[in-house]
N, C-alpha and C. Protein backbone atom coordinates (compact mmCIF):
# COMPACT_ATOMS: atom_id res chain seq x y z
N UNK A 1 86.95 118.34 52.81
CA UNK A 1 88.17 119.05 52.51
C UNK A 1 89.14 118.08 51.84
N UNK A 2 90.06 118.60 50.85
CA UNK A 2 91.24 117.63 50.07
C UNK A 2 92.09 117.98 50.59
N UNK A 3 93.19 116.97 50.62
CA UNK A 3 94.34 117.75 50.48
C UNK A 3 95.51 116.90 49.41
N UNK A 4 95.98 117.81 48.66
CA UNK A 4 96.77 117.07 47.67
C UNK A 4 97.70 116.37 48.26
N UNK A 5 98.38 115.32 47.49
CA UNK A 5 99.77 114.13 48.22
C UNK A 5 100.54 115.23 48.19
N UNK A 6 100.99 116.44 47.28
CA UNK A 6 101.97 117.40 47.25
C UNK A 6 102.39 118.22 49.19
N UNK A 7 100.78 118.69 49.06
CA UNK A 7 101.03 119.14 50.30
C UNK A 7 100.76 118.45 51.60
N UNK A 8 100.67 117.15 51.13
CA UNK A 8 101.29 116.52 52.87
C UNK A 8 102.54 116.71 53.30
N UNK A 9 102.34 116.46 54.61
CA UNK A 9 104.15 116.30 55.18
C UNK A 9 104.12 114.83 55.49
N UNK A 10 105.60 114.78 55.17
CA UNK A 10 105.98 113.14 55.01
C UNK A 10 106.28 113.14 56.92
N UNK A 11 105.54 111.98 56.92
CA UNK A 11 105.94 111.31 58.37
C UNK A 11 107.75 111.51 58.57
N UNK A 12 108.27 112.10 59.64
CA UNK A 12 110.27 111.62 60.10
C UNK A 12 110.02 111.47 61.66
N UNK A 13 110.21 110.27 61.81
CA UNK A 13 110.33 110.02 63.17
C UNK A 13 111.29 110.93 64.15
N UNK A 14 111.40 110.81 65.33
CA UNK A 14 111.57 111.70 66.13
C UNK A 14 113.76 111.31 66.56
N UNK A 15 114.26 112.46 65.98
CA UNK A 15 115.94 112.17 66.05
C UNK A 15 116.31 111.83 67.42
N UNK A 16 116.85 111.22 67.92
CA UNK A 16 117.28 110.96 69.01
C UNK A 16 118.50 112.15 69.87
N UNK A 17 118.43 112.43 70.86
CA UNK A 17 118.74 113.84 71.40
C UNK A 17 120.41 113.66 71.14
N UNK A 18 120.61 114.63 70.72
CA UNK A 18 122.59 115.07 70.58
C UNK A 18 123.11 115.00 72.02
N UNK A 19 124.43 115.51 72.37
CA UNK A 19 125.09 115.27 73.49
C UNK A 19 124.78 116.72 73.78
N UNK A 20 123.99 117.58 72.99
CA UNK A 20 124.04 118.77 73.79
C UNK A 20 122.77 119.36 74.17
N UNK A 21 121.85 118.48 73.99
CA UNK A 21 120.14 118.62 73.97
C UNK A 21 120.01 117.77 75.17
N UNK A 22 119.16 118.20 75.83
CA UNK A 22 118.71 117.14 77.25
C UNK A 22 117.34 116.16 76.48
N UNK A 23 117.61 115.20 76.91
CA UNK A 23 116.55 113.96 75.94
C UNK A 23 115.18 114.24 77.02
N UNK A 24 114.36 113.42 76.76
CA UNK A 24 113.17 113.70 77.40
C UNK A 24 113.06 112.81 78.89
N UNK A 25 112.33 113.59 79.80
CA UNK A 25 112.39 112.70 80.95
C UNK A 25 112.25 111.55 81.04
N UNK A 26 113.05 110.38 81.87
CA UNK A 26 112.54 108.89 81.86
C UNK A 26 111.78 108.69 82.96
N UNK A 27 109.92 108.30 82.51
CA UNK A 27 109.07 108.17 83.92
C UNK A 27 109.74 106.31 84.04
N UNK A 28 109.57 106.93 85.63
CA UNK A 28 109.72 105.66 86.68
C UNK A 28 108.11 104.97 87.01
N UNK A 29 108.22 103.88 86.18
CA UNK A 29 106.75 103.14 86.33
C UNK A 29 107.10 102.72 87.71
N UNK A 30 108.09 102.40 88.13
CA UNK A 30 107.84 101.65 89.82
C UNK A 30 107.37 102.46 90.37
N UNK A 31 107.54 103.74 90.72
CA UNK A 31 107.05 104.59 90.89
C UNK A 31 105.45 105.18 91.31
N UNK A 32 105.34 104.88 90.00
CA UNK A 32 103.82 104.56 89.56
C UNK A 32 102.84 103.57 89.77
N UNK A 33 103.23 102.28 89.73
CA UNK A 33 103.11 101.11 90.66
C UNK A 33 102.63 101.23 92.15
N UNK A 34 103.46 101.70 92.63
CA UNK A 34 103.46 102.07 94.15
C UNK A 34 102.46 102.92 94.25
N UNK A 35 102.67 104.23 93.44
CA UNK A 35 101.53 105.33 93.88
C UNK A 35 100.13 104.69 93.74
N UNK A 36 100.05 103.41 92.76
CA UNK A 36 98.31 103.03 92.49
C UNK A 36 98.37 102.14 93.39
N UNK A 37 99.15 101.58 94.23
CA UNK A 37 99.28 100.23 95.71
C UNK A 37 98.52 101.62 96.26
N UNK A 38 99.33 102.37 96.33
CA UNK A 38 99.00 102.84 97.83
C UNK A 38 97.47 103.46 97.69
N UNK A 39 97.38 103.99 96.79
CA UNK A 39 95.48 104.33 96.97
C UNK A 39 94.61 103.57 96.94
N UNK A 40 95.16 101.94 96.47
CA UNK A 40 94.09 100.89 96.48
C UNK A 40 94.32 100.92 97.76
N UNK A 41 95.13 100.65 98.46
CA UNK A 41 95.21 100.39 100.01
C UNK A 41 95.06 100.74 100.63
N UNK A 42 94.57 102.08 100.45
CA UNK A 42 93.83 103.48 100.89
C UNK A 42 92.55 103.16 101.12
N UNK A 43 92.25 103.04 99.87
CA UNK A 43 90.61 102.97 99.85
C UNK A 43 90.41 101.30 100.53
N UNK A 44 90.87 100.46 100.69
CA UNK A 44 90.60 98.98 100.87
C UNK A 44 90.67 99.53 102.28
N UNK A 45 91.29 100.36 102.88
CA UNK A 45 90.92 100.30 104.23
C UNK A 45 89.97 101.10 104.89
N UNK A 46 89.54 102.00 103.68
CA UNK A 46 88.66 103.05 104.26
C UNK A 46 87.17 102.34 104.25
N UNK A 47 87.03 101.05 103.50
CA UNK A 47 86.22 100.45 103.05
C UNK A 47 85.61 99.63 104.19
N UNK A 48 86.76 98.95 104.66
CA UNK A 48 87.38 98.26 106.02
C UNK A 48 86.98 98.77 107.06
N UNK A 49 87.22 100.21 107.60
CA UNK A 49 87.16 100.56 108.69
C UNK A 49 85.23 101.09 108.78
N UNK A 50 84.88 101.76 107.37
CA UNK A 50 83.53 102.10 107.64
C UNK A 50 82.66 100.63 107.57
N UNK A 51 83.19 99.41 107.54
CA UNK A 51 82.38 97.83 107.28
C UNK A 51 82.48 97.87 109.17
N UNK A 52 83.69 97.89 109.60
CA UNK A 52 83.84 97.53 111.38
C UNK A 52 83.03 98.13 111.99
N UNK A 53 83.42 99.74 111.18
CA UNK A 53 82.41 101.23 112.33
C UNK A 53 80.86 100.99 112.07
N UNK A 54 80.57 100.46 110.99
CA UNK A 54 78.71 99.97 110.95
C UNK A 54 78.60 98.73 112.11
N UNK A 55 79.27 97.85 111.95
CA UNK A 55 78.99 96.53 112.99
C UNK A 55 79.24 96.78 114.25
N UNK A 56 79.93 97.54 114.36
CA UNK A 56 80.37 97.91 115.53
C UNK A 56 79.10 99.10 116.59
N UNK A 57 78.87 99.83 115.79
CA UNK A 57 76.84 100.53 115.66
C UNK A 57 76.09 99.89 115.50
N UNK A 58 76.05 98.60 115.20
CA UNK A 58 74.62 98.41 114.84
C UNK A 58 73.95 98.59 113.46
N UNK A 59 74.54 99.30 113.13
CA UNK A 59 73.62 99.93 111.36
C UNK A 59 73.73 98.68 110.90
N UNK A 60 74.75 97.84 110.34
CA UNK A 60 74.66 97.20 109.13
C UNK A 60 73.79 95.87 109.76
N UNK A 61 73.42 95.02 108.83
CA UNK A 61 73.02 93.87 109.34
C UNK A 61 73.41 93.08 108.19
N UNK A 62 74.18 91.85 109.08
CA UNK A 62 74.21 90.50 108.75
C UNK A 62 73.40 90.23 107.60
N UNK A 63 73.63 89.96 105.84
CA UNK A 63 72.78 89.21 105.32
C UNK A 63 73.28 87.95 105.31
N UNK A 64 74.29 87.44 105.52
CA UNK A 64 75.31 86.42 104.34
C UNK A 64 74.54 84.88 105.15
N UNK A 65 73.75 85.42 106.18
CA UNK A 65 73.44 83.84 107.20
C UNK A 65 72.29 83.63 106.45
């Protein structure tokens, strides 16, 4: 498919909001930060507790000796 230079549209960056337009939401990376702590720390313990609950049964065995 062509398309002529005529009928492109010229790139205009995006105007910055008037005093009477609400601008776009500002995300809170700390926020965000935190929310990915807390599921690593989630899972690091769920990891944790099923490593104790095997040794603690019997299932797992010792390789590292």
């Amino acid at each position: 498919m062509q398309v002529s230079a005529n009928a492109a549209i010229p790139y205009a960056p995006p105007r910055p909001a008037s005093s009477g337009q609400a601008a776009a939401p500002i995300v809170d990376l700390t926020q965000l930060a935190v929310a990915q702590t807390n599921s690593k720390m989630t899972a690091a313990a769920g990891a944790a507790l099923g490593q104790v609950s095997g040794e603690l049964t019997g299932v797992l065995v010792n390789i590292s000796a």
